[in-house]
N, C-alpha and C. Protein backbone atom coordinates (compact mmCIF):
# COMPACT_ATOMS: atom_id res chain seq x y z
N UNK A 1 -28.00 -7.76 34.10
CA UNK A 1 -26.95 -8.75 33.94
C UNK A 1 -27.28 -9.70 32.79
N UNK A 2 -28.53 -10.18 32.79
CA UNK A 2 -28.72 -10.97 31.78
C UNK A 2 -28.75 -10.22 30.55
N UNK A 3 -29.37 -8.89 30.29
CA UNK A 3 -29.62 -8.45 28.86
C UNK A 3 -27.93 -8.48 28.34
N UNK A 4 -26.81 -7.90 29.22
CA UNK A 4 -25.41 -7.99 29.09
C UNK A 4 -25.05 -9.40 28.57
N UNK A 5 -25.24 -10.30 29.27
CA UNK A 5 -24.71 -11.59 28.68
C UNK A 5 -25.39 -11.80 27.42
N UNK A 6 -26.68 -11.89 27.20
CA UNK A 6 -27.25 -11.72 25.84
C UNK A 6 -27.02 -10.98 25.05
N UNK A 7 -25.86 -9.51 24.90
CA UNK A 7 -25.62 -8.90 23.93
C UNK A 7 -24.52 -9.61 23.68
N UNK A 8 -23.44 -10.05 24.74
CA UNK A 8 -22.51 -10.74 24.24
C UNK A 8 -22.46 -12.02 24.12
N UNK A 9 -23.30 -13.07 24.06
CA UNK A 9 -23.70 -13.94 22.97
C UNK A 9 -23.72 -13.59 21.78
N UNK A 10 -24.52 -12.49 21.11
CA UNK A 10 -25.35 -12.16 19.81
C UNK A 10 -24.13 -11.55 19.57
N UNK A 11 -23.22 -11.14 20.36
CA UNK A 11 -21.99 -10.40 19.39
C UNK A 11 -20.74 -11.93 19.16
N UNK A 12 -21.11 -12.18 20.26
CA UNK A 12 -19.97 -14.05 19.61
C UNK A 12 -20.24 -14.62 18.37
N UNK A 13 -21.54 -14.91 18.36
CA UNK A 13 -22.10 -15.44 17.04
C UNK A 13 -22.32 -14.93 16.19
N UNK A 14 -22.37 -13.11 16.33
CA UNK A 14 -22.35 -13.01 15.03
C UNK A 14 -20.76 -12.79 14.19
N UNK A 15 -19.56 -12.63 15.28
CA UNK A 15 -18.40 -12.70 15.06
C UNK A 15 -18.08 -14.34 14.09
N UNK A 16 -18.64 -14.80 14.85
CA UNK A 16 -18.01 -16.58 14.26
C UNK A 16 -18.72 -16.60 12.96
N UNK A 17 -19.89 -16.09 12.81
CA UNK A 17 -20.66 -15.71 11.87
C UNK A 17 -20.10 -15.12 10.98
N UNK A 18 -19.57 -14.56 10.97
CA UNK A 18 -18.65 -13.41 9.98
C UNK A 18 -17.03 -14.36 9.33
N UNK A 19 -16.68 -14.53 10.42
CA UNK A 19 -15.49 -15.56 10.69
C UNK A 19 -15.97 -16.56 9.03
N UNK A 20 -16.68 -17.33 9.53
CA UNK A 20 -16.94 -18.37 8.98
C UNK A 20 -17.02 -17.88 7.32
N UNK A 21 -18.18 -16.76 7.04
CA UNK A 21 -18.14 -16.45 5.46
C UNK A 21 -17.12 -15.95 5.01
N UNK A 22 -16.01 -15.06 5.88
CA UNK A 22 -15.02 -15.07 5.50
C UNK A 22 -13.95 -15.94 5.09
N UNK A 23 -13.95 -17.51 5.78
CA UNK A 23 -13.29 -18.55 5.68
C UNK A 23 -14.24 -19.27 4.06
N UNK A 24 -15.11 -18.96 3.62
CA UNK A 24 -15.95 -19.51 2.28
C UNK A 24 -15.10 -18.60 1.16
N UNK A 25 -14.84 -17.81 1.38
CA UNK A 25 -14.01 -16.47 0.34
C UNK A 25 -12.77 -17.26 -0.13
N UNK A 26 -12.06 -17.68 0.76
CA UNK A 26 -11.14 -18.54 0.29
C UNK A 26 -10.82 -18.99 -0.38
N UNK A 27 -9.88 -18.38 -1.57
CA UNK A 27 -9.72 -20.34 -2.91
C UNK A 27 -8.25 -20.12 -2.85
N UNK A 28 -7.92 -21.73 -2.62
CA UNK A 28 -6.52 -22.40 -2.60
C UNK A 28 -5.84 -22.04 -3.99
N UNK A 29 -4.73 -21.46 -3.69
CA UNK A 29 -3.89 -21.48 -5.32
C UNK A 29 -3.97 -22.73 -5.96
N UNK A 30 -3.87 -23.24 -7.13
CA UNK A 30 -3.45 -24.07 -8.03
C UNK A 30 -2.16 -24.38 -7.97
N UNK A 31 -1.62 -25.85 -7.74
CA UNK A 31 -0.73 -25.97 -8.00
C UNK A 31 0.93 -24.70 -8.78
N UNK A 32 0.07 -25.09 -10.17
CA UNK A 32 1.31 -23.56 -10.69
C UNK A 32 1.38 -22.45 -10.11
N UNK A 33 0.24 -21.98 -9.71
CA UNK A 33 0.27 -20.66 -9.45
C UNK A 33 1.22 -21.17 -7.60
N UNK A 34 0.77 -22.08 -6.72
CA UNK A 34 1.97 -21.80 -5.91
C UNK A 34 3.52 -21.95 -6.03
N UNK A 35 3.56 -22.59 -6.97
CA UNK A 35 5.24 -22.99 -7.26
C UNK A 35 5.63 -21.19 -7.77
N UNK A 36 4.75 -20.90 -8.47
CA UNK A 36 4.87 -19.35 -9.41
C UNK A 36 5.18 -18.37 -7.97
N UNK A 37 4.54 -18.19 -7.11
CA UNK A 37 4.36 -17.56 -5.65
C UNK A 37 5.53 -18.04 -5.04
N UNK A 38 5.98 -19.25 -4.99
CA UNK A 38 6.89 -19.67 -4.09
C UNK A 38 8.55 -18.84 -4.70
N UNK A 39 8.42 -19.23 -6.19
CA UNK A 39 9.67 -19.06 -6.80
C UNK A 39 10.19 -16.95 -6.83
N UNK A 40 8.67 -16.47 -7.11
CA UNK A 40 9.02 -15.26 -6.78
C UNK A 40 9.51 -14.78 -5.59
N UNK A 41 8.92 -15.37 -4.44
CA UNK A 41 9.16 -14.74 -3.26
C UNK A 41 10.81 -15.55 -2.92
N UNK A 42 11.51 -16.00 -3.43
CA UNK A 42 12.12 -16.60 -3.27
C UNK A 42 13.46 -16.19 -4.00
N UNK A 43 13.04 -15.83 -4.79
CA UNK A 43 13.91 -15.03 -6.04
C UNK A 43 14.16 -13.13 -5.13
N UNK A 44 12.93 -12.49 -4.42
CA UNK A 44 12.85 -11.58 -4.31
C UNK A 44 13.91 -11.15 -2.78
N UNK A 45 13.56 -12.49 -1.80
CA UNK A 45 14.51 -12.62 -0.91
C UNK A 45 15.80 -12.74 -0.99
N UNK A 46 16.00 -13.64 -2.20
CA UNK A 46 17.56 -13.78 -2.36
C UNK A 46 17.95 -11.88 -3.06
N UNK A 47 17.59 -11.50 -3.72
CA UNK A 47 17.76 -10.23 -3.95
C UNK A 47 18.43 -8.90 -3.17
N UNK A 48 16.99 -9.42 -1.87
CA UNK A 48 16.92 -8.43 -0.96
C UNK A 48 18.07 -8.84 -0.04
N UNK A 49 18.45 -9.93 0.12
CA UNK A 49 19.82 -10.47 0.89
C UNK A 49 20.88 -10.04 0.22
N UNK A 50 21.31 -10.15 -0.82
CA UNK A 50 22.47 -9.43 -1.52
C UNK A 50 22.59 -8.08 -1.06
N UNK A 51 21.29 -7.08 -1.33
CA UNK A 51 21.30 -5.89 -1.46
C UNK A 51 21.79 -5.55 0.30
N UNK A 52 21.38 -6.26 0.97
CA UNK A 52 21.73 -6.04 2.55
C UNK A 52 22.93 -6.22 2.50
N UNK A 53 23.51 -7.04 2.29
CA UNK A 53 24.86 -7.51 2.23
C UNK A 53 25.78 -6.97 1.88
N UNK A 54 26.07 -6.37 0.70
CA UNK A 54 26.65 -5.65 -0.02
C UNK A 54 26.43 -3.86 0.99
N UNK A 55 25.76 -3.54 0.86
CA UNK A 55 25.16 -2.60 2.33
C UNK A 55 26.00 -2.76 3.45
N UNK A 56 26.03 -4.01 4.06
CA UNK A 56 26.65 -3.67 5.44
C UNK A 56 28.01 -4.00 5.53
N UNK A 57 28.34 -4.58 4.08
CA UNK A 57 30.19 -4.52 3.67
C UNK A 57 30.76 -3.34 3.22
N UNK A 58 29.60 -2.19 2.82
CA UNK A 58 29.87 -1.08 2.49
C UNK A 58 30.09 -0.42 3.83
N UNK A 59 29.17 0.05 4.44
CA UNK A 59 28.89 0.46 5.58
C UNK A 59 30.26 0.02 6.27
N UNK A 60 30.68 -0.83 6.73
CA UNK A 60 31.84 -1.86 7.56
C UNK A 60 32.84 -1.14 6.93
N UNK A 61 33.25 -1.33 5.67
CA UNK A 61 34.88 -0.69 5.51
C UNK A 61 34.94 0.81 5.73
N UNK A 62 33.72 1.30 5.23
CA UNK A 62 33.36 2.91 5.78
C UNK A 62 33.60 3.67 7.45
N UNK A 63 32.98 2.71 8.45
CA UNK A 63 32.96 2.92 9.29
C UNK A 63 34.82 2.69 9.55
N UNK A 64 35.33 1.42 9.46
CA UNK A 64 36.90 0.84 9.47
C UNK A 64 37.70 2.00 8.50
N UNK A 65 37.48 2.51 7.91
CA UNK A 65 37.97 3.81 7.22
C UNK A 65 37.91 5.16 8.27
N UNK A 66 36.72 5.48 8.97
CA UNK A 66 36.57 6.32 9.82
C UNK A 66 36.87 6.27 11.03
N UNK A 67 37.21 5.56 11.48
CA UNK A 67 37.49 5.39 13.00
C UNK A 67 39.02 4.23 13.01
N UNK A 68 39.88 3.85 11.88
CA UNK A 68 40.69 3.50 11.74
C UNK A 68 40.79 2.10 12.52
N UNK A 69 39.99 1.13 12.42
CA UNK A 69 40.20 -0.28 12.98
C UNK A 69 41.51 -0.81 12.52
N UNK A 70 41.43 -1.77 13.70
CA UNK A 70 42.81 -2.28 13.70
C UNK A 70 43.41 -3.34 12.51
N UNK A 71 42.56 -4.34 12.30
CA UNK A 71 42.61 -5.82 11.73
C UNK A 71 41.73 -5.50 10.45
C-alpha cells in the first residue's frame, strides 16, 4: 500500500513538474502581433459566415423547389 501511494506521489510531481516547464515555454504575443491574430481570425469568421449563409439560402430554395413549399 505504501510503495502504491509513493508511486503516485512521484507520478503527481513529476506531472506538475512537467506542467510547470511547460507553462516557462510560453511567450505572450506582442501587442501587434495580437491585434494581427485578432483581425485575421476575425476577418476569417466573417468569411466563413457568408459562405454558410449563402449555403443554406441555396440549400432552402432548393429544397422549397423540391418539395414545393407553400409561402
Amino acid at each position: 500500500m505504501t510503495e502504491t501511494k509513493d508511486r503516485l506521489w512521484t507520478r503527481l510531481s513529476r506531472f506538475f513538474r512537467q506542467v510547470v516547464a511547460e507553462l516557462r515555454k510560453v511567450v505572450c504575443p506582442t501587442r501587434q502581433q495580437l491585434l494581427t491574430y485578432t483581425t485575421v481570425v476575425l476577418v476569417f469568421v466573417s468569411i466563413m459566415i457568408a459562405i454558410v449563409t449563402v449555403l443554406d439560402l441555396g440549400f432552402g430554395r432548393v429544397v422549397r423547389l423540391v418539395f414545393g413549399g407553400g409561402s
